[in-house]
Protein backbone atom coordinates (compact mmCIF):
# COMPACT_ATOMS: atom_id res chain seq x y z
CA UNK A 1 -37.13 9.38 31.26
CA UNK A 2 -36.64 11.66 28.41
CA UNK A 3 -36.73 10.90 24.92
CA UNK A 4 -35.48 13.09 22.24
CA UNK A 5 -36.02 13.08 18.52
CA UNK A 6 -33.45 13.03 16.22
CA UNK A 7 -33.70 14.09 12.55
CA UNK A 8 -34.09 11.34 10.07
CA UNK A 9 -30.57 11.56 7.94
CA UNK A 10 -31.46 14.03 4.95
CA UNK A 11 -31.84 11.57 2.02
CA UNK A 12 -31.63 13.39 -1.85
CA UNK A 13 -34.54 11.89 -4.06
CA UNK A 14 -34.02 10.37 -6.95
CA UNK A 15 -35.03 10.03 -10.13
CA UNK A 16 -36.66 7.22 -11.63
CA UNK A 17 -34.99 5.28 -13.87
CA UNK A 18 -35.78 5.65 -17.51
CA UNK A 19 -37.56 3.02 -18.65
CA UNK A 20 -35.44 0.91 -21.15
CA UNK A 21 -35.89 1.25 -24.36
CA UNK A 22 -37.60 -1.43 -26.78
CA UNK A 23 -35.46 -3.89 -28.39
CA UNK A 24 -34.08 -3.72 -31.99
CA UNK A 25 -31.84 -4.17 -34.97
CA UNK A 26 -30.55 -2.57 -37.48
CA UNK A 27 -30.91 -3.48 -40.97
CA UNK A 28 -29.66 -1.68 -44.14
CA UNK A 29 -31.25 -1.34 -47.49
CA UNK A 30 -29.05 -0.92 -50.44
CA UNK A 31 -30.10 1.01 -53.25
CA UNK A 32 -28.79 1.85 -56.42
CA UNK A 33 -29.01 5.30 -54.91
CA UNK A 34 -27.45 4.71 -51.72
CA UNK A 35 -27.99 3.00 -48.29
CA UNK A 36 -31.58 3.04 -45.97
CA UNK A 37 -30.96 1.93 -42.48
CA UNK A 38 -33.86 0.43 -40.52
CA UNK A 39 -34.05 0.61 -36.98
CA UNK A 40 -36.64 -2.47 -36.56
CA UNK A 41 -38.84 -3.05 -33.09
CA UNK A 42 -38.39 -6.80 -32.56
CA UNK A 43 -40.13 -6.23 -29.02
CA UNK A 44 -42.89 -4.08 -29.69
CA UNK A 45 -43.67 -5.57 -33.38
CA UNK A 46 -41.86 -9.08 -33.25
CA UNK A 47 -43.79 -11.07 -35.50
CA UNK A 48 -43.55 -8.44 -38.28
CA UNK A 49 -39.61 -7.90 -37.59
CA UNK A 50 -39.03 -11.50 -37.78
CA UNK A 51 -41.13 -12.16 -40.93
CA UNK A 52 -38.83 -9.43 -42.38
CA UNK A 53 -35.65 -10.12 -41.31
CA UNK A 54 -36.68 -14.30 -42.18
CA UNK A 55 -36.93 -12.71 -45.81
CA UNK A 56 -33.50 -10.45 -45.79
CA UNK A 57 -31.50 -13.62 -43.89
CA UNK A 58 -33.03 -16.27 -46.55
CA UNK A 59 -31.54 -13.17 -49.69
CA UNK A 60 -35.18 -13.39 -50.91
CA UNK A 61 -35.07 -9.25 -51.05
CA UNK A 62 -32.03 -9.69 -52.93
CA UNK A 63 -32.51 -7.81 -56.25
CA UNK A 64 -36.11 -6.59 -55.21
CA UNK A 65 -37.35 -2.95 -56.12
CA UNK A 66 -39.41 -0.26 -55.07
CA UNK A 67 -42.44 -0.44 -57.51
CA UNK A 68 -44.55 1.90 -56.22
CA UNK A 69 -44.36 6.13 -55.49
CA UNK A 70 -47.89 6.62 -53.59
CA UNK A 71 -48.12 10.63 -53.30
CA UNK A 72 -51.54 11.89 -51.84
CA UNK A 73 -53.45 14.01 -53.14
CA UNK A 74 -53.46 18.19 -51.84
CA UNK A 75 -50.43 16.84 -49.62
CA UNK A 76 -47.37 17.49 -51.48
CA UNK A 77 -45.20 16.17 -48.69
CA UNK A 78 -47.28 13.04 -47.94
CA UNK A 79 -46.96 9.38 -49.06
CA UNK A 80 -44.82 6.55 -49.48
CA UNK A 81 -42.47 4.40 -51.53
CA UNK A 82 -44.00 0.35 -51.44
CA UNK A 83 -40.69 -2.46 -52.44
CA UNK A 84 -41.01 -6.23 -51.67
CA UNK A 85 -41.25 -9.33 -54.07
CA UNK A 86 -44.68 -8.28 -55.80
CA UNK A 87 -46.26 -12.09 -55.21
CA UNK A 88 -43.43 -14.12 -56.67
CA UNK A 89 -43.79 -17.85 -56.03
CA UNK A 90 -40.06 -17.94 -55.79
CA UNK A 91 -39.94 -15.56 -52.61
CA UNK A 92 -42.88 -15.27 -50.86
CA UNK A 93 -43.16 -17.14 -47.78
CA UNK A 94 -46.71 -17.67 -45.57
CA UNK A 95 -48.60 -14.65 -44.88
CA UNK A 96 -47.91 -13.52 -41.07
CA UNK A 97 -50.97 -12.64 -37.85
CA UNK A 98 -51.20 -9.05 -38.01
CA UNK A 99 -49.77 -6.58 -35.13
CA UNK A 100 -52.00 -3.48 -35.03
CA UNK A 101 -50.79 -0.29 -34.05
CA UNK A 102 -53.35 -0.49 -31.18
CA UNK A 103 -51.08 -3.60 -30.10
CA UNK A 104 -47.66 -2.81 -30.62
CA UNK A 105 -48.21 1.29 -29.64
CA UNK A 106 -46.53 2.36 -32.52
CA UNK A 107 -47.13 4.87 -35.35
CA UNK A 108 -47.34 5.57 -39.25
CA UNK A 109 -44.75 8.78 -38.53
CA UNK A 110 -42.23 10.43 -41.13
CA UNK A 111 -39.98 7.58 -42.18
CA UNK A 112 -41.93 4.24 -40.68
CA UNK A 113 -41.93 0.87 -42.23
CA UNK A 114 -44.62 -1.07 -42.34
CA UNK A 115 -45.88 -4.65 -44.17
CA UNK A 116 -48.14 -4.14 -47.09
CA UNK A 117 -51.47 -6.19 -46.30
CA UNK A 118 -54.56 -6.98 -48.03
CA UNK A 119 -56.79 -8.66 -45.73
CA UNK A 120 -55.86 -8.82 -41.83
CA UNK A 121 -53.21 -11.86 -41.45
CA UNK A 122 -52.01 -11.86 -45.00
CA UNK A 123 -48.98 -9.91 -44.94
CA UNK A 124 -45.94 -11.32 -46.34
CA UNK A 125 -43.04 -9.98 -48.44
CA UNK A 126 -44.22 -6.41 -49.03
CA UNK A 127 -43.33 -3.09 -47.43
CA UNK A 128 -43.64 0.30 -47.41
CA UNK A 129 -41.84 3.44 -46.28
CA UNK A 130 -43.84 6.92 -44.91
CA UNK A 131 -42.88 10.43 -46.29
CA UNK A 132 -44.77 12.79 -43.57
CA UNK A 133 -46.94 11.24 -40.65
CA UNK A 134 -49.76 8.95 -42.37
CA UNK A 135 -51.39 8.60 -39.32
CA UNK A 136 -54.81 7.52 -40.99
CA UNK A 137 -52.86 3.90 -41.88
CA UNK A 138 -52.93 3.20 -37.85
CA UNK A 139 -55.31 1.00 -36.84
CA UNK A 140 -58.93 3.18 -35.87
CA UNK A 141 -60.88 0.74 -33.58
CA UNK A 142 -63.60 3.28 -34.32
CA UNK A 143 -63.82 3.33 -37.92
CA UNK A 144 -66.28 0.79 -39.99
CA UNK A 145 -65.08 -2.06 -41.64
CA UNK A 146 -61.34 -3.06 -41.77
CA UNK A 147 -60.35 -0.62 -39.06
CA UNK A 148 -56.78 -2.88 -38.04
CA UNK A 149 -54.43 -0.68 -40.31
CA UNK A 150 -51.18 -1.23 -41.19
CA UNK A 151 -48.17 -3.21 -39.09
CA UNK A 152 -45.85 -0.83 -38.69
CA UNK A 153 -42.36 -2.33 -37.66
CA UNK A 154 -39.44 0.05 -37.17
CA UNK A 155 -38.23 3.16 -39.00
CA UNK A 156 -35.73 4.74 -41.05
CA UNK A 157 -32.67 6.14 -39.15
CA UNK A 158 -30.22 6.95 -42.40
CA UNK A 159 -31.45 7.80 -45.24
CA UNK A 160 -34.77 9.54 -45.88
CA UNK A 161 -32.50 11.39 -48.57
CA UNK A 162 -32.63 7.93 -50.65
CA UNK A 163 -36.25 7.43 -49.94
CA UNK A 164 -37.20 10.77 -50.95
CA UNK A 165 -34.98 10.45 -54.11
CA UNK A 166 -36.92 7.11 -55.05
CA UNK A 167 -40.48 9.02 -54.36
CA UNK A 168 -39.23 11.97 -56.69
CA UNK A 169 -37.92 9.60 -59.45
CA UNK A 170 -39.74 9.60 -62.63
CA UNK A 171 -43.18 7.17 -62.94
CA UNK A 172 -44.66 5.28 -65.62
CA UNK A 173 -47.88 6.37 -67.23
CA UNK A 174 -48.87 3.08 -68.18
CA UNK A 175 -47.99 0.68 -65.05
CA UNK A 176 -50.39 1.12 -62.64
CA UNK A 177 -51.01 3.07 -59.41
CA UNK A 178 -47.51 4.82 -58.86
């Protein structure tokens, strides 16, 4: 008997599949100076996204401001603009459990948001927005001490125009840190 071999039908490869990307919403700011849309990672950072979007849903941002214009030091294009509802009884809901960057895999890039914190786990109605990559507010599992960082929790997609505008704008020399 004879047997014969007969090429295997050429087959084209292909390419994986991109992975899909992480689930979000929008969400726009409105300024006096114009509109900031937020692109907000309610997969990778969904206890922080909710605790926000609990606070715009419930108007408790309504009529909030930015208060503070961080700029850092020898880093002209570095720092951040910090809004939210500075402690009021009437807004504030329950602080939130903190998602590190080391958790969620995401950044303090150019344009981020992320919830203003004191201690670990007592985030709650405060946020802030980067100008440049603030890197150094990611959570360091090396560093001493508080090494969690900052939640960070989606990131300006329209905009950074109206954030930079509100870091430029004119401080007050007598209320406090920016």
């Amino acid at each position: 008997s004879t047997f014969a071999q007969t090429p295997a039908p050429a087959t084209t490869p292909t390419a994986p599949a991109p992975a899909p990307k992480p689930a979000t919403v929008r969400v726009a700011l409105t300024t006096t100076l114009g509109p900031i849309v937020l692109e907000l990672e309610k997969e990778r950072a969904p206890v922080t996204t909710a605790n926000f979007l609990r606070y715009v849903d419930q108007k408790r941002f309504d009529g909030i401001m930015f208060y503070r214009a961080m700029k850092i030091e020898g880093a002209p294009n570095l720092g951040l603009i910090q809004g939210g509802a500075r402690n009021d009884p009437k807004r504030v809901l329950p602080p939130i459990k903190h998602e590190p960057t080391t958790q969620t895999g995401l950044s303090h890039g150019d344009g981020t948001i992320s919830v203003a914190r004191g201690a670990p786990g007592s985030a709650n109605a405060d946020f802030f927005i980067t100008i440049g990559g603030l890197t150094t507010l990611d959570a360091d599992p090396k560093a001493a001490g508080d090494n969690l960082g900052f939640a960070v929790f989606g990131r300006v997609t329209e905009g950074m125009e109206i954030v930079r505008k509100i870091w430029e704008a004119p401080r007050s020399a007598t209320a406090g840190a920016g």
